[in-house]
Protein backbone atom coordinates (compact mmCIF):
# COMPACT_ATOMS: atom_id res chain seq x y z
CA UNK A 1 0.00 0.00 0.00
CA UNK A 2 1.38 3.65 -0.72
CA UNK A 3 1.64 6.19 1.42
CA UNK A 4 -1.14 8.03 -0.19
CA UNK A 5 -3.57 5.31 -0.02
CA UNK A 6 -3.06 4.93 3.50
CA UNK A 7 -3.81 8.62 4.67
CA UNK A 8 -6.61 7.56 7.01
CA UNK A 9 -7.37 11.34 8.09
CA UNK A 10 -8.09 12.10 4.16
CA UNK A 11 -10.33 9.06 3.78
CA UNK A 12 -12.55 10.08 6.85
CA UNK A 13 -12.87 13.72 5.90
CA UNK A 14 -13.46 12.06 2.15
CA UNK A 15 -16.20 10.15 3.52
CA UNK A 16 -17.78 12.54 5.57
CA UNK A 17 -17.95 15.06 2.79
CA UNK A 18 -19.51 11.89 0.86
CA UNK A 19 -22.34 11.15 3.31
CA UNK A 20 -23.27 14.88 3.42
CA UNK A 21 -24.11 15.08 -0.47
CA UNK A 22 -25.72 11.81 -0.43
CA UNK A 23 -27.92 12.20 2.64
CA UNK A 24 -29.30 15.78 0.48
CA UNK A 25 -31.63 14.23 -1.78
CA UNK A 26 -31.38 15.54 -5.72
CA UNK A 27 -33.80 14.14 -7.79
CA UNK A 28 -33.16 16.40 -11.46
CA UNK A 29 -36.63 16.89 -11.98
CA UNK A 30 -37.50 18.58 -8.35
CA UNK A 31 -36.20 21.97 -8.65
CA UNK A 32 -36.24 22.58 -4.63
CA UNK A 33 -34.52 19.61 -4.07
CA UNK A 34 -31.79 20.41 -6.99
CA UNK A 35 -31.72 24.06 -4.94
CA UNK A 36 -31.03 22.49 -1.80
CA UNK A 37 -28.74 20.35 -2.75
CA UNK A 38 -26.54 23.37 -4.35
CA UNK A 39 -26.92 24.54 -1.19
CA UNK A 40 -24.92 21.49 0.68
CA UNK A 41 -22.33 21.24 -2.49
CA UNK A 42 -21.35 24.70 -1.88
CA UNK A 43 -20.67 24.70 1.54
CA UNK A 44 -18.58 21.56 1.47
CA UNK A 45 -16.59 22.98 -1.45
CA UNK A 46 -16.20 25.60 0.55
CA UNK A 47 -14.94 23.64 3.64
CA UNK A 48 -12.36 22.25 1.58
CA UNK A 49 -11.56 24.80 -1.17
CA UNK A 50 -12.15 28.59 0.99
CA UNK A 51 -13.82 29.99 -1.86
CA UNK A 52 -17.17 30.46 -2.35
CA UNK A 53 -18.68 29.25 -5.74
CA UNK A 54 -21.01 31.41 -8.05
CA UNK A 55 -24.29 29.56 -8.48
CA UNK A 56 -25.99 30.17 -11.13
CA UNK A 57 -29.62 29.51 -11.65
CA UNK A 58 -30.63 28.81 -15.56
CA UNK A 59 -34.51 27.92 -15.86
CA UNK A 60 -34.43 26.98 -12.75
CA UNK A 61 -32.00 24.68 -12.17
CA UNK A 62 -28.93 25.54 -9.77
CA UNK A 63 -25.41 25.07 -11.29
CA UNK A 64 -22.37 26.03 -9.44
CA UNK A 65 -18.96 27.24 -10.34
CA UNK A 66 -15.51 28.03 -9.23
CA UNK A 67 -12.79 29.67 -10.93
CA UNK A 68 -9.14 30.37 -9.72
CA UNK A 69 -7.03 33.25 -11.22
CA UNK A 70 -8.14 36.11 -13.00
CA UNK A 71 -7.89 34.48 -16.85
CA UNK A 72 -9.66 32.33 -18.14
CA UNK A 73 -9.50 28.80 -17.15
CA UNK A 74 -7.30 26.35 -18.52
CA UNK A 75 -8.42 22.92 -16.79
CA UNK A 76 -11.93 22.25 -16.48
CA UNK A 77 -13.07 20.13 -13.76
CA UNK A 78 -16.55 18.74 -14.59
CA UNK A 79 -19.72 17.11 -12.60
CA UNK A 80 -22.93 17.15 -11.37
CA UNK A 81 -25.00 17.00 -8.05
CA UNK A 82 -28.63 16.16 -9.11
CA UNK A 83 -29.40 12.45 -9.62
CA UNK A 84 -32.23 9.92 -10.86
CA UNK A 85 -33.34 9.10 -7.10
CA UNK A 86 -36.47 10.47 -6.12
CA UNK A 87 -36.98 12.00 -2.50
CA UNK A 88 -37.45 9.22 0.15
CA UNK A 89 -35.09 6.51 -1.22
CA UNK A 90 -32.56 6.86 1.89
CA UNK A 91 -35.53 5.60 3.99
CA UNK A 92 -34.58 2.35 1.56
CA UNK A 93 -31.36 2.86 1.09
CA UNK A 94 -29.59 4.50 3.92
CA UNK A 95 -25.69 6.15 3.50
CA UNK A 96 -23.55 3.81 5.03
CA UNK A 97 -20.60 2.46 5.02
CA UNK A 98 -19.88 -1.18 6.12
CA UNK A 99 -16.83 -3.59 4.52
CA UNK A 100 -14.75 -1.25 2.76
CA UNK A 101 -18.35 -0.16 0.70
CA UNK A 102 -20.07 3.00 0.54
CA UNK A 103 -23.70 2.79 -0.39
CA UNK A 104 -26.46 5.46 -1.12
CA UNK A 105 -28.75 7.13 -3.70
CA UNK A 106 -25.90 9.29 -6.33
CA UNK A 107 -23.02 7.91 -4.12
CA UNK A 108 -21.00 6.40 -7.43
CA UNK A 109 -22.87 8.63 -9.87
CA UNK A 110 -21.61 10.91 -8.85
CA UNK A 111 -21.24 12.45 -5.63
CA UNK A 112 -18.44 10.92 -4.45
CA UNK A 113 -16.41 12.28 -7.64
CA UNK A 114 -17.58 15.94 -6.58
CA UNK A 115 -15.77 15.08 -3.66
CA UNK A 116 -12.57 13.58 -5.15
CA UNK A 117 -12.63 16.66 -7.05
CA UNK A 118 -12.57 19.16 -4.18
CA UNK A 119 -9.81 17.57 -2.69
CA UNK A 120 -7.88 17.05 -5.42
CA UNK A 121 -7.83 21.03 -5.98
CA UNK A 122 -7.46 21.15 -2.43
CA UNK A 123 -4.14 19.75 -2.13
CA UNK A 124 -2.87 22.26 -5.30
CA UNK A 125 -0.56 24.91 -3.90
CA UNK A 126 -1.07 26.51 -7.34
CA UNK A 127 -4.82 26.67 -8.64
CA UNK A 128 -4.41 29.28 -11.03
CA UNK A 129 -6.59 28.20 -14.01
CA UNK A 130 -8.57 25.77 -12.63
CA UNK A 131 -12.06 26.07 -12.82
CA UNK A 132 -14.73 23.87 -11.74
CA UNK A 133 -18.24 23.48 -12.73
CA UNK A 134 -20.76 21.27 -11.17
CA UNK A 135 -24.44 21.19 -13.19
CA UNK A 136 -27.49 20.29 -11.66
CA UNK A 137 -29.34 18.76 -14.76
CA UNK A 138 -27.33 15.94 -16.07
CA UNK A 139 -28.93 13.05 -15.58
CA UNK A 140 -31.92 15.11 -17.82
CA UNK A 141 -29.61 15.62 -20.46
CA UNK A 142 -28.36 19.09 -19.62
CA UNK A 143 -30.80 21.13 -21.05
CA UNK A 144 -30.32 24.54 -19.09
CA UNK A 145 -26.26 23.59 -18.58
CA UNK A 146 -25.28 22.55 -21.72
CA UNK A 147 -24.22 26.08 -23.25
CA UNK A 148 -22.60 27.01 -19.62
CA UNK A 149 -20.84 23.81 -20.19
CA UNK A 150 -19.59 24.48 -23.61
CA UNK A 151 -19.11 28.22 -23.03
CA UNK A 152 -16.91 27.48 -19.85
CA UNK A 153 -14.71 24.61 -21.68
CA UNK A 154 -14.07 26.47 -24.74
CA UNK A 155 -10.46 27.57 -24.92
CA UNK A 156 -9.35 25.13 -22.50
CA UNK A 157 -6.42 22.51 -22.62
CA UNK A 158 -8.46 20.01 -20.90
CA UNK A 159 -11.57 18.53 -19.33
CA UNK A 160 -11.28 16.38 -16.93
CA UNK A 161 -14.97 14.62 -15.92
CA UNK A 162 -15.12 13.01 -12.50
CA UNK A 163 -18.22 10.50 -13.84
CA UNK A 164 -17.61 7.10 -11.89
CA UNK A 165 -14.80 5.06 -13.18
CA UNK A 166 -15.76 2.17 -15.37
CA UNK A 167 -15.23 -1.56 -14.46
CA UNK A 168 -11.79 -2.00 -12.18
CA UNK A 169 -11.33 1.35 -11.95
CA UNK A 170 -10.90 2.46 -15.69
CA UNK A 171 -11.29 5.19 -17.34
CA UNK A 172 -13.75 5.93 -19.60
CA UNK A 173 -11.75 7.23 -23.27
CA UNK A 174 -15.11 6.23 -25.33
CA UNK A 175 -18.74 6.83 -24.97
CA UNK A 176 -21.37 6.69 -27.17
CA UNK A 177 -23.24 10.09 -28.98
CA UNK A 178 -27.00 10.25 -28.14
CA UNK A 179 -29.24 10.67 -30.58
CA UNK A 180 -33.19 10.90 -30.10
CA UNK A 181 -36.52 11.00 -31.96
CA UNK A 182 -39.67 10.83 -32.05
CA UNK A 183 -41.82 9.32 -35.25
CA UNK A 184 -45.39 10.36 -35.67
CA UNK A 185 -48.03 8.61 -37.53
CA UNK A 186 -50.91 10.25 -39.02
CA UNK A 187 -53.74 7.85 -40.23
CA UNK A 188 -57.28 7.99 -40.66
CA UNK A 189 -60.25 7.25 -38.12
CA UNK A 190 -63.17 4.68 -38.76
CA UNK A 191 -65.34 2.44 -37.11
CA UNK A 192 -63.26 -0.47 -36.62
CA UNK A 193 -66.50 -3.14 -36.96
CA UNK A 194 -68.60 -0.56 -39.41
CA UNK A 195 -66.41 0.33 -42.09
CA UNK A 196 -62.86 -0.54 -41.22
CA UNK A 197 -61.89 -0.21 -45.19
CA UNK A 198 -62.60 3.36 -45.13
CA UNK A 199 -59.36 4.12 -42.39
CA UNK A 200 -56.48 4.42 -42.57
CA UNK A 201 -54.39 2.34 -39.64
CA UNK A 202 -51.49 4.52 -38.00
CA UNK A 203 -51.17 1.54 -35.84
CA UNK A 204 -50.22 -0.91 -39.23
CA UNK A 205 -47.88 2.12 -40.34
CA UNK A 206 -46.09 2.79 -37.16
CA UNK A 207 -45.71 -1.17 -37.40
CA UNK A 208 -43.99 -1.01 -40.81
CA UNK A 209 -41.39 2.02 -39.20
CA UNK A 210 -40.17 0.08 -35.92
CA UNK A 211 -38.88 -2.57 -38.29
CA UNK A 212 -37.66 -0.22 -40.99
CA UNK A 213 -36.04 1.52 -37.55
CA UNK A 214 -34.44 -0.94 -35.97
CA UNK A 215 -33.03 -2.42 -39.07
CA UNK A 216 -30.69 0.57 -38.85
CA UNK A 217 -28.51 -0.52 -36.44
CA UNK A 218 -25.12 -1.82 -36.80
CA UNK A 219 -23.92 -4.14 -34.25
CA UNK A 220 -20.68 -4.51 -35.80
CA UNK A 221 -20.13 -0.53 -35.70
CA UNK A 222 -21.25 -0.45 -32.08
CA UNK A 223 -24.50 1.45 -33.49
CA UNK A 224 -27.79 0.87 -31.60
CA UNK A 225 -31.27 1.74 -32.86
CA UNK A 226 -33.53 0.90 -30.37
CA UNK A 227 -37.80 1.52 -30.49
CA UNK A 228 -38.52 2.17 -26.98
CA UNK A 229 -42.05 3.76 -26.33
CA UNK A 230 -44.93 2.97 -28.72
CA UNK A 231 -48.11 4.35 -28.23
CA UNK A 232 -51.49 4.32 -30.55
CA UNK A 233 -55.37 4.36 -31.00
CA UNK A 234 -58.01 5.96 -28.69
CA UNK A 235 -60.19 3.34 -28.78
CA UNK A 236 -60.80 -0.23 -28.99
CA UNK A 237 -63.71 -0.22 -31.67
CA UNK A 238 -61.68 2.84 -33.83
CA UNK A 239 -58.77 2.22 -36.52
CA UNK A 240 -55.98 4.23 -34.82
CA UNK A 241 -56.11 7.77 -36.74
CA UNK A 242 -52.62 8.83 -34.57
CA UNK A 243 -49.64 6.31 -33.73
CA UNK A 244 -46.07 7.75 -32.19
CA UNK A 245 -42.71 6.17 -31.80
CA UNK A 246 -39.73 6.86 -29.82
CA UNK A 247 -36.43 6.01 -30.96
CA UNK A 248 -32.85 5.81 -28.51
CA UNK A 249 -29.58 5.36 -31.07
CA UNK A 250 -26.09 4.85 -29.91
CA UNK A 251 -23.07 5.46 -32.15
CA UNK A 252 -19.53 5.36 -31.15
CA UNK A 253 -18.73 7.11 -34.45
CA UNK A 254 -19.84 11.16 -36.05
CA UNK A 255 -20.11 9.23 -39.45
CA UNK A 256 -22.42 6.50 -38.05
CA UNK A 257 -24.77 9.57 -36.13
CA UNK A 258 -24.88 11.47 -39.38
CA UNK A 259 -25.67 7.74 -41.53
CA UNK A 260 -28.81 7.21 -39.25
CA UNK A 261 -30.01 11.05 -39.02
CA UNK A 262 -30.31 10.87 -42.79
CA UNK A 263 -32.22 7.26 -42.56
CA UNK A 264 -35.16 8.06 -40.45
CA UNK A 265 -35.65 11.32 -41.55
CA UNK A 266 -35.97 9.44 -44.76
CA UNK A 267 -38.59 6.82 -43.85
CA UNK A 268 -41.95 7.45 -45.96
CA UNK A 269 -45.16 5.86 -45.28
CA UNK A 270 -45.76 2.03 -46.38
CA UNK A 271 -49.42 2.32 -45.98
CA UNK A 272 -51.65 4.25 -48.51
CA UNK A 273 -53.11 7.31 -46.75
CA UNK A 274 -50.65 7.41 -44.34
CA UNK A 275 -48.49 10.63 -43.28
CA UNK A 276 -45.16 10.52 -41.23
CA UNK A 277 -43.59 13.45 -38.86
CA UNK A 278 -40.31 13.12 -37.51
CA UNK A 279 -38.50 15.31 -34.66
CA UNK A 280 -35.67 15.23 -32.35
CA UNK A 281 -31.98 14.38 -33.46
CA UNK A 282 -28.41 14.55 -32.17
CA UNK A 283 -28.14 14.54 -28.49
CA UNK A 284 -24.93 14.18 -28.21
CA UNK A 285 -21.86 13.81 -30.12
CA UNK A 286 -19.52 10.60 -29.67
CA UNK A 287 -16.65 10.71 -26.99
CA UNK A 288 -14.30 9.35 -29.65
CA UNK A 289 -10.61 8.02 -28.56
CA UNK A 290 -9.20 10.81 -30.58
CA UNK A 291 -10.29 13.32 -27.82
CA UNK A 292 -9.03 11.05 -24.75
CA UNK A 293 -5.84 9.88 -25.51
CA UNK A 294 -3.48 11.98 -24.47
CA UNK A 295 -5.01 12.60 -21.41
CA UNK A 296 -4.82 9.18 -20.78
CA UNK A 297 -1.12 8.20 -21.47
CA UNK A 298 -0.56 11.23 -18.74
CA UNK A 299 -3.01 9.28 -16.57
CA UNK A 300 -1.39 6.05 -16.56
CA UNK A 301 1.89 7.35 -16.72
CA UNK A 302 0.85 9.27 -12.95
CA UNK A 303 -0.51 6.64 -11.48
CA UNK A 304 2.54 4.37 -12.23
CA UNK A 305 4.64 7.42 -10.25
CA UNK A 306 2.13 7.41 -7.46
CA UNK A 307 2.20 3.34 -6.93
CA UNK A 308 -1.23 3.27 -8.23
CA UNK A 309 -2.76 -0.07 -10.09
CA UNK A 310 -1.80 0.22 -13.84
CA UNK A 311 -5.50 2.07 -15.77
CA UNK A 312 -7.31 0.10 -18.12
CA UNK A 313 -9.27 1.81 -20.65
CA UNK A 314 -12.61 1.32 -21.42
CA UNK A 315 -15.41 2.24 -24.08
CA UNK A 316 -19.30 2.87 -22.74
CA UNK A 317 -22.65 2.98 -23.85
CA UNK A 318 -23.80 5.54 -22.00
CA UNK A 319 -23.15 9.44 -22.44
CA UNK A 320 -22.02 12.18 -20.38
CA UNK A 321 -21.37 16.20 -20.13
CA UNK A 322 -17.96 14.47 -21.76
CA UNK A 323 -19.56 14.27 -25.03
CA UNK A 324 -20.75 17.59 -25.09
CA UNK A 325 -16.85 19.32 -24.20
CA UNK A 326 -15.46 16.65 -26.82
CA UNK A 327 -17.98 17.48 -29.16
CA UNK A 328 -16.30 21.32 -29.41
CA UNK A 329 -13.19 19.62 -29.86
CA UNK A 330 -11.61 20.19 -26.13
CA UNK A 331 -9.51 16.77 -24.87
CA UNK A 332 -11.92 15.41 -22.44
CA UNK A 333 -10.81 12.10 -20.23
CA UNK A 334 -14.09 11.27 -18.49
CA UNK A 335 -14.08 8.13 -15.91
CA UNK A 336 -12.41 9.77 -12.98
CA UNK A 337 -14.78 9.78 -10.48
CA UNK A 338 -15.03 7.04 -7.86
CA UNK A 339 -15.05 3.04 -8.87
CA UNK A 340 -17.97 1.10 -7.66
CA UNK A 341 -20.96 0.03 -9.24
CA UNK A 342 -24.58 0.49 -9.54
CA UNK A 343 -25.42 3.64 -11.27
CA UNK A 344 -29.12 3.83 -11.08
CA UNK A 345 -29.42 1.10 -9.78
CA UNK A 346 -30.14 -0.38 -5.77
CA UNK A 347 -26.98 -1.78 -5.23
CA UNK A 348 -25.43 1.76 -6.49
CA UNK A 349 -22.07 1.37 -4.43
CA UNK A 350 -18.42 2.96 -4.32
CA UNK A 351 -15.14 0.89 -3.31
CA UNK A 352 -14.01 2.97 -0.26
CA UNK A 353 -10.53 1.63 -0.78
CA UNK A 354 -9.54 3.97 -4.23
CA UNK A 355 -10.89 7.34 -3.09
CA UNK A 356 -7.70 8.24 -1.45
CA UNK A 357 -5.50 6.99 -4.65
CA UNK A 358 -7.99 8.37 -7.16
CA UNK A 359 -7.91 12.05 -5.36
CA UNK A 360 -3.92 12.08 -5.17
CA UNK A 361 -4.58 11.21 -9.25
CA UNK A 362 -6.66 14.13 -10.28
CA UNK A 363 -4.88 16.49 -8.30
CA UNK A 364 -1.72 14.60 -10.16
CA UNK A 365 -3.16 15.44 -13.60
CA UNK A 366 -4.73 18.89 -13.12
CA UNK A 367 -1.07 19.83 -11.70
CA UNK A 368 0.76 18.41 -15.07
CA UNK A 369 -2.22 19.65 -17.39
CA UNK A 370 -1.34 23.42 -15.41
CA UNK A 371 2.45 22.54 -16.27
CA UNK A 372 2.35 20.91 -20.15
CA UNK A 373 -0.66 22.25 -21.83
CA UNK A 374 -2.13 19.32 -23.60
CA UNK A 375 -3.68 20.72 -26.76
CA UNK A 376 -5.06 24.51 -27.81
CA UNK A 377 -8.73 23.81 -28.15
CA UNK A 378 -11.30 26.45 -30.20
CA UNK A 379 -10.44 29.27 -29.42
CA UNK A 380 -13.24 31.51 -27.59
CA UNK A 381 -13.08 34.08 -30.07
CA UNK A 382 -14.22 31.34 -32.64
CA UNK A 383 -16.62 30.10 -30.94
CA UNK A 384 -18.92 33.18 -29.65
CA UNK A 385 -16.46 33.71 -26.99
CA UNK A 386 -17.84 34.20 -23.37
């Protein structure tokens, strides 16, 4: 064991600073609770950091921010305090820690990381250019935070995402870009035992486009085209004059997001009579390896000199506010957070053992980001500035 990873006095005030996020309920789509919770991030970054954050408050929903230095920033440290629990799951499942495991409602996704992040930054003698932004809409898709978070990582050499770690502790150099519709079907109403002939069946048509839809995907390309929520008809005795499809798709390529934008916006109707609407699009952009791998040969390289276990790599399904800085073309190493298990999940869990190891790395890598500027992202100026 190193002498980092046996710092018992870190790991307790670690913990402590854990178990007072959880035990603030967050739910994303309770505004009050999001509020409150801003309230309880800020004054244990401020505990451990001596600086109080600006919150700001877009539709809403309570974001907060710090910034060192009077520039602007260089590193951006990225998370977010609301989660998918809704009030009144720690009656169920309770903060606690028992065997080397912390458990509790947004422990691993991803309040423990908004810990590892303030004291990381913390233990900086030099935070000049640091600047760290926690959102309060994630798990919705960052609607209100999403041009904060682009605004704020524009310019920068890095992002660094404190997201839970994947499997074993790696880091996540890969996720998937979003993309999301919604197909509507226009038919015809009839009697469905009078004069059936005369409709036209939305339900028949919206049949015909979840096979034409899901026959987009591309296993072999890691592309996913998935009908989720179907919905038609408004009675039992009427042909269905209105049917309406939702689609989820998963790409771990731009080309492959682009290949299946063009395809359903290209579906036409297969039954005569019928009329087809569709919304919605990109999401997100992919969190290709392009974006990630320099950040992570600086990664593993720092954990070697800190006695840390070697980092594995990994590629995920499921997107992040990663996506969005990588999208803008900023390097963006997402996976930092705490390792565990669970997200959204019951047996949502973090392994008490690497907090102490993964804080010593981020404070590692915002130090050498500070030191040996990874790569000149867009400049503000191109992109709208501030």
């Amino acid at each position: 064991m190193t002498a980092v990873a046996s710092d018992a006095s870190l790991l307790a005030s670690i913990l402590g600073d854990i178990a007072a996020l959880v035990g603030c309920e967050s739910p994303s789509s309770d505004l009050d609770a999001v509020a409150r919770s801003a309230d309880v991030v800020a004054q244990v970054g401020m505990q451990r950091l001596a600086v109080r954050p600006e919150r700001i408050v877009i539709d809403g929903r309570s974001h907060l921010r710090w910034r060192w230095g009077d520039d602007l920033p260089r590193v951006l440290v990225l998370g977010h305090h609301d989660t998918v629990w809704p009030i009144g799951t720690l009656e169920t499942h309770p903060c606690r820690v028992r065997d080397g495991v912390l458990r509790g409602p947004g422990c691993v996704d991803m309040k423990a990381g908004l810990v590892i992040a303030f004291h990381a930054i913390a233990g900086l003698p030099d935070r000049t250019g640091i600047s760290l932004l926690i959102t309060g809409d994630e798990e919705l898709g960052s609607p209100s935070s999403r041009a904060l978070i682009e605004r704020e990582a524009t310019g920068c050499d890095a992002v660094l995402v404190l997201e839970s770690a994947a499997d074993g502790g790696a880091l996540k150099t890969e996720r998937k870009g979003v993309s999301i519709y919604q197909v509507a079907v226009t038919g015809r109403a009839a009697h469905a035992g009078l004069a059936p002939e005369t409709g036209v069946n939305a339900a028949i048509e919206l049949a015909h486009q979840v096979l034409a839809v899901a026959a987009l995907a591309d296993p072999a390309r890691g592309t996913t085209v998935t009908p989720t929520v179907l919905s038609a008809g408004s009675a039992r005795n009427t042909v269905p004059a209105r049917a309406e499809l939702a689609v989820d798709v998963r790409v771990r390529e731009s080309a492959e997001q682009t290949r299946v934008d063009d395809a359903i916006r290209a579906l036409r109707p297969a039954v005569p009579g019928a009329a087809i609407d569709v919304t919605g699009g990109a999401n997100r952009a992919p969190l290709e390896s392009v974006a990630s791998c320099a950040l992570y040969d600086r990664a593993v390289a720092l954990a070697d000199e800190l006695g840390l276990p070697r980092l594995a790599r990994a590629s995920v399904g499921g997107a992040s506010d990663g996506n969005l800085t990588a999208g803008i073309g900023v390097p963006t190493l997402d996976g930092l957070g705490a390792t565990g298990g669970g997200a959204h999940a019951d047996d949502e869990h973090v392994d008490v053992t690497d907090l102490v190891g993964r804080t010593a790395l981020v404070g590692a890598l915002i130090a050498d980001i500070l030191r040996r500027p990874v790569f000149a992202g867009p400049s503000r100026s191109s992109a709208g500035g501030r």
